[in-house]
PDB file of N, CA and C in Angstrom:
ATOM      1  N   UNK A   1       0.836  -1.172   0.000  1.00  0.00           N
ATOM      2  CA  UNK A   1       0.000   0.000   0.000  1.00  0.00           C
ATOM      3  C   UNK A   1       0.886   1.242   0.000  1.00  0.00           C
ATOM      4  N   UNK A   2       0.554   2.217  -0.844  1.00  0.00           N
ATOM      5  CA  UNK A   2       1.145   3.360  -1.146  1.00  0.00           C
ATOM      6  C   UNK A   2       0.881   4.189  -0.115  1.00  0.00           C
ATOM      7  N   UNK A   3       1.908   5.215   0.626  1.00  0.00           N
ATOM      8  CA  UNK A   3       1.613   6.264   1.552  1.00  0.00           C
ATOM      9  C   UNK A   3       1.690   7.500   0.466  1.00  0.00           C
ATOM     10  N   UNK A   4       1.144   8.543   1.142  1.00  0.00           N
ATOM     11  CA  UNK A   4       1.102  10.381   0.270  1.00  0.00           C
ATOM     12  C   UNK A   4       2.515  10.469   0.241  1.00  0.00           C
ATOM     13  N   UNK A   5       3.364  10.353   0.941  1.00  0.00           N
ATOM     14  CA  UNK A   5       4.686  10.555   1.233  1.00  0.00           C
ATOM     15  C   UNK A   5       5.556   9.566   0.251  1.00  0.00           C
ATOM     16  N   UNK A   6       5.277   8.280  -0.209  1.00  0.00           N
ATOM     17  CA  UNK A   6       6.045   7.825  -1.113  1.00  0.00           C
ATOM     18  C   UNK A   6       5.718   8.802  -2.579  1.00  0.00           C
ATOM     19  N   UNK A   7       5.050   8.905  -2.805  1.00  0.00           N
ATOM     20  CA  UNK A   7       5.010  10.071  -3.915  1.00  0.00           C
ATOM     21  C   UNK A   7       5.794  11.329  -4.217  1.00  0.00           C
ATOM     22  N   UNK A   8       6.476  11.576  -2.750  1.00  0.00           N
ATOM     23  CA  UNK A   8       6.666  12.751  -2.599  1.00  0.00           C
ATOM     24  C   UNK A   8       8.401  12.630  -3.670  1.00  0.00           C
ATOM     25  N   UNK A   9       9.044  12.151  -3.597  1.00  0.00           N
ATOM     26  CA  UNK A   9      10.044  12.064  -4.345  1.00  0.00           C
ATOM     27  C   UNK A   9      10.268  12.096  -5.918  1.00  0.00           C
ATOM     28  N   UNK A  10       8.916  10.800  -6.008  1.00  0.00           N
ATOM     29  CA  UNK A  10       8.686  10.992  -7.846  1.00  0.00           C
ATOM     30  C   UNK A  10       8.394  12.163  -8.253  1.00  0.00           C
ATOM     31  N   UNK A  11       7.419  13.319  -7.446  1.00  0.00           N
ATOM     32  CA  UNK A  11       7.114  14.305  -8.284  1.00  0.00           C
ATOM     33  C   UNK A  11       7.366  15.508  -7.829  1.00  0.00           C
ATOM     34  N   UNK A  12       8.418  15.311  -6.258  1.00  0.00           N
ATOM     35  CA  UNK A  12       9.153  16.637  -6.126  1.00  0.00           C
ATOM     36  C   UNK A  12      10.303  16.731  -7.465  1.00  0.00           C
ATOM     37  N   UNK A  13      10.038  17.911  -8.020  1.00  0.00           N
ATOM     38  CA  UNK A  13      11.139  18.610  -8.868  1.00  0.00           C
ATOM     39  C   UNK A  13      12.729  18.737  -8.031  1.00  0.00           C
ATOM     40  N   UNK A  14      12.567  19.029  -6.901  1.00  0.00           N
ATOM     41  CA  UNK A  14      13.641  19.738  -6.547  1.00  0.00           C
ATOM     42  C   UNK A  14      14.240  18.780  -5.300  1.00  0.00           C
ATOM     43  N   UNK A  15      14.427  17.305  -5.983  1.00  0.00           N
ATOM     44  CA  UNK A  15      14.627  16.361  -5.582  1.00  0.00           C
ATOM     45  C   UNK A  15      14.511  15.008  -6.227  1.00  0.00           C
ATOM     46  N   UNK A  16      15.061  15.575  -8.015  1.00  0.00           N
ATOM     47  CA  UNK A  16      15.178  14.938  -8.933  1.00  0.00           C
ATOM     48  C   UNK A  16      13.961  13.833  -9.498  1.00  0.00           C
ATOM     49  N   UNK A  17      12.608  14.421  -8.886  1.00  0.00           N
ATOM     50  CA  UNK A  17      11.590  13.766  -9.433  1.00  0.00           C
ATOM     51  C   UNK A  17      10.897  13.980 -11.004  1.00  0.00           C
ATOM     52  N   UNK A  18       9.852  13.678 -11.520  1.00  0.00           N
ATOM     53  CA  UNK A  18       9.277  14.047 -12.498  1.00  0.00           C
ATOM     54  C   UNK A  18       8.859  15.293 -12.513  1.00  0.00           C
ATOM     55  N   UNK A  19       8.045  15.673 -11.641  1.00  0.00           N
ATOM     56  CA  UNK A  19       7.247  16.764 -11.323  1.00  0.00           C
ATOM     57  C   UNK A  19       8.118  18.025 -11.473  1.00  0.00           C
ATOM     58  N   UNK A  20       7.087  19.228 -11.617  1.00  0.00           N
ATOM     59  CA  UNK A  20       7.699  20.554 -11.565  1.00  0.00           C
ATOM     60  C   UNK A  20       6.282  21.294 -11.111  1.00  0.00           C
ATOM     61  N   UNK A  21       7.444  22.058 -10.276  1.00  0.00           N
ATOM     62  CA  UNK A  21       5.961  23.276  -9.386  1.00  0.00           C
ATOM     63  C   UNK A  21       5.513  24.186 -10.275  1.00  0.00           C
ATOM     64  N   UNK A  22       4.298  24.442  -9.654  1.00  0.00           N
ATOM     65  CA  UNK A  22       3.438  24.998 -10.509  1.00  0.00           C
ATOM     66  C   UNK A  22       2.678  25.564  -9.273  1.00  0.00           C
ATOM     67  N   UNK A  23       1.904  26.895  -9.619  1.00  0.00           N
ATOM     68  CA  UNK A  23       0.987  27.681  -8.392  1.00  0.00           C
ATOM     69  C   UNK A  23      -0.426  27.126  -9.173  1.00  0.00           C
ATOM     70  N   UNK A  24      -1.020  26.599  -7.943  1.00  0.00           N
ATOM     71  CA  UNK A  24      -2.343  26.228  -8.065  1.00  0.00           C
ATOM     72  C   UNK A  24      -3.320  27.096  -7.350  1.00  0.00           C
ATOM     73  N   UNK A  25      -4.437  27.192  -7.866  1.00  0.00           N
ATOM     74  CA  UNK A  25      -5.294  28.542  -7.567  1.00  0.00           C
ATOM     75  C   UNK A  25      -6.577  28.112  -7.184  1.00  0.00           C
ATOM     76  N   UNK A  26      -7.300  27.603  -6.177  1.00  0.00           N
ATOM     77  CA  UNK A  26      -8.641  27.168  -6.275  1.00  0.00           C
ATOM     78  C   UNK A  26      -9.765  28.889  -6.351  1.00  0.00           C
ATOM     79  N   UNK A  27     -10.490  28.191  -7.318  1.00  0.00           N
ATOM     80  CA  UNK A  27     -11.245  29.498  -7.322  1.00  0.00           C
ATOM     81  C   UNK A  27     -11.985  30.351  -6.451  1.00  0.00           C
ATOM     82  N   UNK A  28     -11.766  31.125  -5.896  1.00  0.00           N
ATOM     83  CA  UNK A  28     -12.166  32.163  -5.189  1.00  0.00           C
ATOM     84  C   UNK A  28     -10.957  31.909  -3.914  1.00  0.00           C
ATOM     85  N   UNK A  29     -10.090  31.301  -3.884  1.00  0.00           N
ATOM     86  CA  UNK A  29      -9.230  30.566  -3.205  1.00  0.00           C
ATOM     87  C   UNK A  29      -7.940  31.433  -3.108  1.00  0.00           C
ATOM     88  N   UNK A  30      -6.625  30.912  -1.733  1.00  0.00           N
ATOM     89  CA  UNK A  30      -5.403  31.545  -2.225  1.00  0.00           C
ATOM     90  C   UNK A  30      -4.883  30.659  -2.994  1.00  0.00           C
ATOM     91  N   UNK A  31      -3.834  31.448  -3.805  1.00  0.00           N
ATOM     92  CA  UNK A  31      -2.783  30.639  -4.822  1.00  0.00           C
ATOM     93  C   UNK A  31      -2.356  29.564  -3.985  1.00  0.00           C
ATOM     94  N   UNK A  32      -1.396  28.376  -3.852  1.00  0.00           N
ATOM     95  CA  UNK A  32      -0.199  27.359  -3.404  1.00  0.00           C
ATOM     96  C   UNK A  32       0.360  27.150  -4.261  1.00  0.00           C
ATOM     97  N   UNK A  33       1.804  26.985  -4.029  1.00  0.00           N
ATOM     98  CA  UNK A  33       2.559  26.084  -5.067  1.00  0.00           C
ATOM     99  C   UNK A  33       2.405  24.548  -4.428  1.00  0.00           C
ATOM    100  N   UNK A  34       2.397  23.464  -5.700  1.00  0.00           N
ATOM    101  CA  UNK A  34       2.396  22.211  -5.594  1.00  0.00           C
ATOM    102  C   UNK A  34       3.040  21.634  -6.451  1.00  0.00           C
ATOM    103  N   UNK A  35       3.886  20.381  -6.351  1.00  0.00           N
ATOM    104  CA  UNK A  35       4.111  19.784  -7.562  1.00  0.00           C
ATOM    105  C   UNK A  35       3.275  18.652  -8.341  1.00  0.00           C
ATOM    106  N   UNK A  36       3.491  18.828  -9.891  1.00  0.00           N
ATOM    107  CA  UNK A  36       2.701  18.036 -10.567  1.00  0.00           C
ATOM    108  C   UNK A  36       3.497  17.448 -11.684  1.00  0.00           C
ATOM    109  N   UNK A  37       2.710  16.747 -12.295  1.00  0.00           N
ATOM    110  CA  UNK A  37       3.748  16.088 -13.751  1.00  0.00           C
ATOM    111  C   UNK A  37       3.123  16.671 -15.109  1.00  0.00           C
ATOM    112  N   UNK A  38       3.039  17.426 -15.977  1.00  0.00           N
ATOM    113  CA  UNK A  38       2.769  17.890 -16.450  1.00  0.00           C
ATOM    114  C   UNK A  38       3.019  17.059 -17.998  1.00  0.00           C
ATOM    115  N   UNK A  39       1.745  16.780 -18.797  1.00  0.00           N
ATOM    116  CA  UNK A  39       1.623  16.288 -19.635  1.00  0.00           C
ATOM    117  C   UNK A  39       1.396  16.633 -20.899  1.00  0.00           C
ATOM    118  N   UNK A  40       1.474  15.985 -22.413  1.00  0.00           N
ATOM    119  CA  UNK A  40       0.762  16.840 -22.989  1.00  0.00           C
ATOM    120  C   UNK A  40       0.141  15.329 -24.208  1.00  0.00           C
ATOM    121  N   UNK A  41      -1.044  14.751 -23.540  1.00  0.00           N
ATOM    122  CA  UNK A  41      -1.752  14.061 -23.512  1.00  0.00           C
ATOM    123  C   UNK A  41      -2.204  13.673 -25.445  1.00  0.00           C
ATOM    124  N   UNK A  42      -1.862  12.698 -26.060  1.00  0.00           N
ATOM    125  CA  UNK A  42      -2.042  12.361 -27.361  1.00  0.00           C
ATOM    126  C   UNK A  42      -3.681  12.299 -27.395  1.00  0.00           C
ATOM    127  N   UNK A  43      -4.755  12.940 -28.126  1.00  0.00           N
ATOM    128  CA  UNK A  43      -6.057  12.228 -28.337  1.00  0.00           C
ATOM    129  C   UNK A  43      -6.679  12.177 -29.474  1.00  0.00           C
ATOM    130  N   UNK A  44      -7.164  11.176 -29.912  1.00  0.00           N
ATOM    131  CA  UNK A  44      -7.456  10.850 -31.516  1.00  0.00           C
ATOM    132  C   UNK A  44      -9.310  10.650 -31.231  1.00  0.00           C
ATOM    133  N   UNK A  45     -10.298  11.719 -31.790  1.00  0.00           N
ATOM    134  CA  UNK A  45     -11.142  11.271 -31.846  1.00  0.00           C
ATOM    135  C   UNK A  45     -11.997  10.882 -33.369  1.00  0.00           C
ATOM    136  N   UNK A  46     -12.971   9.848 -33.081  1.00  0.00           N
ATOM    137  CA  UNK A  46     -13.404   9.468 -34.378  1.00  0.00           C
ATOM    138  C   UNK A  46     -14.538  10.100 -34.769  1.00  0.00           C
ATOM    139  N   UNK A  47     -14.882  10.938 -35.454  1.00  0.00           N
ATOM    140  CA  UNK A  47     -16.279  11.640 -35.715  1.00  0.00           C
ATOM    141  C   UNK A  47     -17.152  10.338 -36.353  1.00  0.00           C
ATOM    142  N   UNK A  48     -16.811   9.455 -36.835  1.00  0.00           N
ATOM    143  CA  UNK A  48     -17.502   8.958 -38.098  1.00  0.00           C
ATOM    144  C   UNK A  48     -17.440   8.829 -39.085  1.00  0.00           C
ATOM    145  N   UNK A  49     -16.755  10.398 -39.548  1.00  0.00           N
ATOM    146  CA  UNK A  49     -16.469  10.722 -40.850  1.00  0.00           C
ATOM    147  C   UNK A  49     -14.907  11.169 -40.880  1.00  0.00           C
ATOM    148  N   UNK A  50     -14.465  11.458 -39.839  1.00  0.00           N
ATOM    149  CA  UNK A  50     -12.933  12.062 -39.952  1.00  0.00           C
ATOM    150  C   UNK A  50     -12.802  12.302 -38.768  1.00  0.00           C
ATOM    151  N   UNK A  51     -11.264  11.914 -38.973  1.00  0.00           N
ATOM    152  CA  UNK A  51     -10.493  11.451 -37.537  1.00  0.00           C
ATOM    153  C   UNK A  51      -9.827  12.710 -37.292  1.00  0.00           C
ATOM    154  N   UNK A  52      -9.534  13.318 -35.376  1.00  0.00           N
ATOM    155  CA  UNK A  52      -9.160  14.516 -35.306  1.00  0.00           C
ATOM    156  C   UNK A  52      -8.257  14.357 -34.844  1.00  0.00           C
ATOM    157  N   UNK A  53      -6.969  14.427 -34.389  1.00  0.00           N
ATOM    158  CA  UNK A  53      -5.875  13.823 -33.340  1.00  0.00           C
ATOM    159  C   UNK A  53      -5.384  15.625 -33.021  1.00  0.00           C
ATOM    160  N   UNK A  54      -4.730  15.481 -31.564  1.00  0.00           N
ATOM    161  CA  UNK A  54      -4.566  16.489 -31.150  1.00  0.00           C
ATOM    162  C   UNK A  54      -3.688  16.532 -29.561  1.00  0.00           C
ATOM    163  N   UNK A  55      -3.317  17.105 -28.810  1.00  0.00           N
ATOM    164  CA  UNK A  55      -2.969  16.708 -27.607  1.00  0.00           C
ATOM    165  C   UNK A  55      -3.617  17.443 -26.376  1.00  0.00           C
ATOM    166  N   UNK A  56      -3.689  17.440 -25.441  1.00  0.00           N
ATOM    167  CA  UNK A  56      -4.978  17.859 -24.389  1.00  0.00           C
ATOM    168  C   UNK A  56      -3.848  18.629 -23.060  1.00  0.00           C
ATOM    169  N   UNK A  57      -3.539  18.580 -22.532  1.00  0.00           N
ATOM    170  CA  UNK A  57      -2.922  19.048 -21.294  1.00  0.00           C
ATOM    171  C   UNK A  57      -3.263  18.573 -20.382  1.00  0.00           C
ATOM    172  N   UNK A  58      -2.542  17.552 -19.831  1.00  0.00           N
ATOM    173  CA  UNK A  58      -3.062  17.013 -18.055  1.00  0.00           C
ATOM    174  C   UNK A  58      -1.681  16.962 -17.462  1.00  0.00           C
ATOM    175  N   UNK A  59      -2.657  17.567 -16.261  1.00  0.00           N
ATOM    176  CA  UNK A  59      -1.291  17.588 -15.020  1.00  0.00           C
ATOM    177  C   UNK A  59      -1.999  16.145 -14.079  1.00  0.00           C
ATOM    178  N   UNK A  60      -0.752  15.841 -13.397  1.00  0.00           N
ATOM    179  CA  UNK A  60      -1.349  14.887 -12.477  1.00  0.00           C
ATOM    180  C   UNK A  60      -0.542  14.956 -10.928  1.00  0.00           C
ATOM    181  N   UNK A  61      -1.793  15.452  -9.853  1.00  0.00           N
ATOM    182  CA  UNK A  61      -1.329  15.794  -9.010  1.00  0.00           C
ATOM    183  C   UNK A  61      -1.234  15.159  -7.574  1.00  0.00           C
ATOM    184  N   UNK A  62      -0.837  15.096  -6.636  1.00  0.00           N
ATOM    185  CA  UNK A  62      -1.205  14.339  -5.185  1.00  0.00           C
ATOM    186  C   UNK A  62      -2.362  14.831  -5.095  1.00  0.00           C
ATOM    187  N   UNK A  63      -3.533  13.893  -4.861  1.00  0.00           N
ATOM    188  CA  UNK A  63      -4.971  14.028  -4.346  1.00  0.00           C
ATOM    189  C   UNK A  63      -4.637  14.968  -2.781  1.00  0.00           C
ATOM    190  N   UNK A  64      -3.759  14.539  -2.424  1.00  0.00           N
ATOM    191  CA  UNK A  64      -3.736  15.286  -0.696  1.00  0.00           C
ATOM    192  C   UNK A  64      -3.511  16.860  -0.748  1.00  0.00           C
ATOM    193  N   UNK A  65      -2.765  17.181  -1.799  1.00  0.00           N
ATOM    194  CA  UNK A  65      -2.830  18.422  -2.544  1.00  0.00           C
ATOM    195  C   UNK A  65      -3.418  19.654  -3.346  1.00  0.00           C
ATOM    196  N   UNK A  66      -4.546  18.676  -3.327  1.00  0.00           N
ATOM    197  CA  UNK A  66      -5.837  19.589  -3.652  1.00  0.00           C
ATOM    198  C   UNK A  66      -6.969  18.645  -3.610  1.00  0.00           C
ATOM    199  N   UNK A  67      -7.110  18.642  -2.559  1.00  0.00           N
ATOM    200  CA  UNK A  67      -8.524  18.064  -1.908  1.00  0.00           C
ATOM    201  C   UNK A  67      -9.783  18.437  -2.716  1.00  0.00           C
ATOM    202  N   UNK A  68     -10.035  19.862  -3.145  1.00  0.00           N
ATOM    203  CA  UNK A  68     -11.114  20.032  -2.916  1.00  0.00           C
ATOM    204  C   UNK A  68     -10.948  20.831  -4.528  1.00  0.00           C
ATOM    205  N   UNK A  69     -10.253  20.336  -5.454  1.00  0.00           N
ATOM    206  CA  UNK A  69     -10.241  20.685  -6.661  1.00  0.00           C
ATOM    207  C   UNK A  69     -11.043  20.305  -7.149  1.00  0.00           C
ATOM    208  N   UNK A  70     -11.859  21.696  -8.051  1.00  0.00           N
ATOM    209  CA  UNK A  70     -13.329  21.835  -9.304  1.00  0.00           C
ATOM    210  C   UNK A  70     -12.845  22.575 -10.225  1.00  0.00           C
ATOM    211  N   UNK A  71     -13.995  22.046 -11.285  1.00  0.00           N
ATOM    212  CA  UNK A  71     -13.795  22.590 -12.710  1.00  0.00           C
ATOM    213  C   UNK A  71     -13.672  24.542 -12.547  1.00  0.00           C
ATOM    214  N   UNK A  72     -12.646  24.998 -13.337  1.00  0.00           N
ATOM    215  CA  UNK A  72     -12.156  26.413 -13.234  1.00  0.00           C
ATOM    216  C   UNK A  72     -11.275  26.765 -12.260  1.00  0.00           C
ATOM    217  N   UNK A  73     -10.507  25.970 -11.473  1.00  0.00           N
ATOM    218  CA  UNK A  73      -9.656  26.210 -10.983  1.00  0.00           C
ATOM    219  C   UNK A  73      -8.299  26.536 -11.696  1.00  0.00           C
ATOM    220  N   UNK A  74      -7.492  26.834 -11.560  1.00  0.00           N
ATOM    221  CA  UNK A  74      -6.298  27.366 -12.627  1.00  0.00           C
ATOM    222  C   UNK A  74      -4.771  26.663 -11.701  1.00  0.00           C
ATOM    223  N   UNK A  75      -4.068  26.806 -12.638  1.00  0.00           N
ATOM    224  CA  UNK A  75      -2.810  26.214 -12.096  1.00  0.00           C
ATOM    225  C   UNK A  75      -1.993  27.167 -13.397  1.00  0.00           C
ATOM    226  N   UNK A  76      -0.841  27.712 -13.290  1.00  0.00           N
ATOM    227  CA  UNK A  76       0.177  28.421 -13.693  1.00  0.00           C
ATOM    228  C   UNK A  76       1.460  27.709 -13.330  1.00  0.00           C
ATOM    229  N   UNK A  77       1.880  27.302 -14.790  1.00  0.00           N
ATOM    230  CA  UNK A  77       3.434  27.012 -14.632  1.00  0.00           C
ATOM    231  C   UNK A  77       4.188  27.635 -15.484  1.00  0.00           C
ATOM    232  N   UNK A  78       5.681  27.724 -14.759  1.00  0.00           N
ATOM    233  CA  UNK A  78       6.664  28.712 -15.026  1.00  0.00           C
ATOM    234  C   UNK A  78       7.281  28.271 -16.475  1.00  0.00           C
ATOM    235  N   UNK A  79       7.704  29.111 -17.057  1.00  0.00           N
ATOM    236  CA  UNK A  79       8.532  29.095 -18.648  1.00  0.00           C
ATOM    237  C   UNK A  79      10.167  27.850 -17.792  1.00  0.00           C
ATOM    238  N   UNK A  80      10.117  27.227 -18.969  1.00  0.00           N
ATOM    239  CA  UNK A  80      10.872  26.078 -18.752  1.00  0.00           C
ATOM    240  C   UNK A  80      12.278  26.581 -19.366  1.00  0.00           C
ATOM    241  N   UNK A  81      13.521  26.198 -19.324  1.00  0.00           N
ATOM    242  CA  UNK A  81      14.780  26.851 -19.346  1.00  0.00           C
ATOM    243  C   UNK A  81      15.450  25.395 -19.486  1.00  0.00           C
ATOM    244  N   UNK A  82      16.380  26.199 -20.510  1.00  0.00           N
ATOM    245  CA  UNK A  82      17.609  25.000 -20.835  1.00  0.00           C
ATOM    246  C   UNK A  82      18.355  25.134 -19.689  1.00  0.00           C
ATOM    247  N   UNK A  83      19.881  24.630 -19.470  1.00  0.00           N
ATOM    248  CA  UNK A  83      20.640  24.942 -18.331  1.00  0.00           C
ATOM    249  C   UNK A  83      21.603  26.027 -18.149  1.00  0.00           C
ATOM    250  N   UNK A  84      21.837  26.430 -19.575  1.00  0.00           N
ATOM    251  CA  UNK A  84      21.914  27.719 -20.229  1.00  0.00           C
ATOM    252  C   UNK A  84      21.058  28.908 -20.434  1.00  0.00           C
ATOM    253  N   UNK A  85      19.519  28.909 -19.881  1.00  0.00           N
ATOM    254  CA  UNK A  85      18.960  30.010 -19.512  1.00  0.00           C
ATOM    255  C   UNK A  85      17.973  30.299 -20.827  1.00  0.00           C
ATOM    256  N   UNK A  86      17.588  29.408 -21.894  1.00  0.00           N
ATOM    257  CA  UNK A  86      17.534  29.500 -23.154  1.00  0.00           C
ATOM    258  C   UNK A  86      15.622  29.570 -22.939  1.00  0.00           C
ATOM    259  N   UNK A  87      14.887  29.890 -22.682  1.00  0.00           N
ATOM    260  CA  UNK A  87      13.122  29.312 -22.786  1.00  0.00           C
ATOM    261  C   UNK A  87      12.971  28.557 -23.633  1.00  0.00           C
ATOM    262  N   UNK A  88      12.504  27.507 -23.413  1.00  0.00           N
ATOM    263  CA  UNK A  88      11.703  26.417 -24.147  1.00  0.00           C
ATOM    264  C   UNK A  88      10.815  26.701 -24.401  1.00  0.00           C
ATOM    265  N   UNK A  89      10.237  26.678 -23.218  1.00  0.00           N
ATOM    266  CA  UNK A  89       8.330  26.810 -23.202  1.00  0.00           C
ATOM    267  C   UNK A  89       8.241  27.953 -22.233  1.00  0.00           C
ATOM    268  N   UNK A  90       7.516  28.775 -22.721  1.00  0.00           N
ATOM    269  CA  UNK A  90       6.762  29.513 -22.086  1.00  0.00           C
ATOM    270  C   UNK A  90       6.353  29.498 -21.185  1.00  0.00           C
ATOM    271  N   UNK A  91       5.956  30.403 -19.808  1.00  0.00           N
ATOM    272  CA  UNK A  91       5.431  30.243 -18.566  1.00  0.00           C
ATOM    273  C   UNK A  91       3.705  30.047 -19.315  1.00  0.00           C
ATOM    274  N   UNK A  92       2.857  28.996 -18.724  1.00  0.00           N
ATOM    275  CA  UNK A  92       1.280  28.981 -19.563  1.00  0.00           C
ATOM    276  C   UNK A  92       0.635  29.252 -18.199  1.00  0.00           C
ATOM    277  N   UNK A  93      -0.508  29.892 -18.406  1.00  0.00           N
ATOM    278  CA  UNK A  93      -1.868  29.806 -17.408  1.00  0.00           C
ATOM    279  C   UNK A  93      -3.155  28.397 -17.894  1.00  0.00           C
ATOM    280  N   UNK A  94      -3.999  27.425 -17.329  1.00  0.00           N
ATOM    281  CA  UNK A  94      -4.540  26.485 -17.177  1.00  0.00           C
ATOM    282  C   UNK A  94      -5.639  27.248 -16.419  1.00  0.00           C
ATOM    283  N   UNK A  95      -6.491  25.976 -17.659  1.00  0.00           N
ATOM    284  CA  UNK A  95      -7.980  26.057 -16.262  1.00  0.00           C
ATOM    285  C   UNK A  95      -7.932  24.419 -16.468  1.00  0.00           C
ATOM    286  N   UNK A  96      -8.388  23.991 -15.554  1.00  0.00           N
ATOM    287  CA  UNK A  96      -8.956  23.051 -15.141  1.00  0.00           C
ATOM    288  C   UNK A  96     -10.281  22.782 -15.955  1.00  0.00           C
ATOM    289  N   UNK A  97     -10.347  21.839 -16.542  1.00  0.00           N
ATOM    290  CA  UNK A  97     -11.877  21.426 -17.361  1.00  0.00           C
ATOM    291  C   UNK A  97     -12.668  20.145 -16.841  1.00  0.00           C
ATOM    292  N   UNK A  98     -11.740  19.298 -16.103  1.00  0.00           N
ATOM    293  CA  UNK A  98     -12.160  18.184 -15.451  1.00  0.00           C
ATOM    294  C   UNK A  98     -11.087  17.495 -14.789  1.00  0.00           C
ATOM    295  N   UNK A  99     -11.214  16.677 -14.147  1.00  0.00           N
ATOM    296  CA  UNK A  99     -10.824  15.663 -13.009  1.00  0.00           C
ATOM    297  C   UNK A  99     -11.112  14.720 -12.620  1.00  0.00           C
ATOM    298  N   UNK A 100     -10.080  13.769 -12.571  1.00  0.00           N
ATOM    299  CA  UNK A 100     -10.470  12.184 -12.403  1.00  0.00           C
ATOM    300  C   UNK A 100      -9.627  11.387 -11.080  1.00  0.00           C
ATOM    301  N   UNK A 101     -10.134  11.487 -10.205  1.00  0.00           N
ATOM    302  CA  UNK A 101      -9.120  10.667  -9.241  1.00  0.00           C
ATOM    303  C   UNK A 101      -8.979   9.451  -9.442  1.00  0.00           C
ATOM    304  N   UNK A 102      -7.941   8.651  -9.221  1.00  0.00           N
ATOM    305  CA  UNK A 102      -7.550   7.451  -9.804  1.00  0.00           C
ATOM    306  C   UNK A 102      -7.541   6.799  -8.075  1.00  0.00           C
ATOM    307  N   UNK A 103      -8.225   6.954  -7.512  1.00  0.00           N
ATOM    308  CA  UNK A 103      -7.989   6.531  -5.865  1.00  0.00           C
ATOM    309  C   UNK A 103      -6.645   5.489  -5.924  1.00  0.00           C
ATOM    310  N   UNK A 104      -5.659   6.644  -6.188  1.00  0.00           N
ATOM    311  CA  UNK A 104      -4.430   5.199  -5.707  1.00  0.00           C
ATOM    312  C   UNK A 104      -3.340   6.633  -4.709  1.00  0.00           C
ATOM    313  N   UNK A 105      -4.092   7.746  -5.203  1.00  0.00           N
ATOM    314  CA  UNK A 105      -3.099   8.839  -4.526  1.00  0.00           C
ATOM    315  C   UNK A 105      -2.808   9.643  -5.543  1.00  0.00           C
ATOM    316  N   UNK A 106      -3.107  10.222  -6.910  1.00  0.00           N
ATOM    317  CA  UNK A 106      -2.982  10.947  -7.661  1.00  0.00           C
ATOM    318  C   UNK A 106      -4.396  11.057  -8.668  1.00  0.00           C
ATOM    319  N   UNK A 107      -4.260  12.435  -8.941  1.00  0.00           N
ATOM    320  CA  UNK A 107      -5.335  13.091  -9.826  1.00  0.00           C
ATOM    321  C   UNK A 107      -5.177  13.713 -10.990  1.00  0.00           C
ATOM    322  N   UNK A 108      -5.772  13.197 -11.747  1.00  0.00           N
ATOM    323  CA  UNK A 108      -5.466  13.614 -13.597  1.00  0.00           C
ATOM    324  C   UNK A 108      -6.267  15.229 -13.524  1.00  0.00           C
ATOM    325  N   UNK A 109      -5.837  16.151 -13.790  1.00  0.00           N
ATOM    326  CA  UNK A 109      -6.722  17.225 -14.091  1.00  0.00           C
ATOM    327  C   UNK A 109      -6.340  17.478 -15.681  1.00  0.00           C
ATOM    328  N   UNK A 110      -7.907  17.816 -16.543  1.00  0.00           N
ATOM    329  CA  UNK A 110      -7.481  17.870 -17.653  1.00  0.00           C
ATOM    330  C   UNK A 110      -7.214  19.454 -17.832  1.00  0.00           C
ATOM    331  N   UNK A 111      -7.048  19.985 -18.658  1.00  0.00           N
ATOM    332  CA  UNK A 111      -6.695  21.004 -18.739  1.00  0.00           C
ATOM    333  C   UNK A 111      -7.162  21.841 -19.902  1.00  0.00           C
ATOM    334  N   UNK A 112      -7.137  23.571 -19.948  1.00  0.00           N
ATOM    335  CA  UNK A 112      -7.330  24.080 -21.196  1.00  0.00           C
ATOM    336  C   UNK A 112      -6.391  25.357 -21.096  1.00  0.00           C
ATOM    337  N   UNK A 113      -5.694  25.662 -21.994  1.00  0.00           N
ATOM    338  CA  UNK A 113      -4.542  26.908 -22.280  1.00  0.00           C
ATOM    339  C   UNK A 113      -5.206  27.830 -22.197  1.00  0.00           C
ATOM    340  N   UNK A 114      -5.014  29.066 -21.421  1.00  0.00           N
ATOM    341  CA  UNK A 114      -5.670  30.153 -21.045  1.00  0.00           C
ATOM    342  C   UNK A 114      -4.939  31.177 -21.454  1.00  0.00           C
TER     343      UNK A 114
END
């Protein structure tokens, strides 16, 4: 059985995990920073007539970390940097469009570019 705390390594950033912080905002809420894994999700849908493929944005976060996360909540992550100082990616703003807890200790939030 998984504890909140074994997680804490895979997706602390700043302790060579996957994850990278990001300020999470519940709406009407204060900001926190938390860490998450930040995705950028392949999805192919079939109309019937023509196929759309595209990629979606999901972060996936410790459930203990935002308990009480709903649709329109926002999360902001920082512009990403070579080691040389170079931007990759852009700092983006997120809303939240949905959420799926996976009851094992982490939460898919899907996402939309704001």
């Amino acid at each position: 059985m998984e504890f909140d705390r074994d997680f804490d390594a895979f997706i602390n950033a700043d302790h060579g995990g996957a994850g990278e912080k990001v300020t999470y905002t519940p709406t009407g809420g204060s900001a926190s920073s938390i860490n998450v894994i930040l995705n950028q999700e392949y999805v192919d849908i079939d109309t019937g007539s023509v196929s759309v493929q595209g990629y979606k944005p999901t972060a996936y976060a410790k459930t203990s970390d935002i308990p009480n996360i709903a649709i329109n909540d926002t999360i902001t992550a920082p512009s990403l940097k070579t080691l040389d100082g170079t931007v990759y990616k852009t700092a983006t703003n997120y809303k939240v469009v949905n959420y799926e807890n996976d009851n094992t200790g982490f939460t898919a939030l899907l996402l939309e570019v704001q």
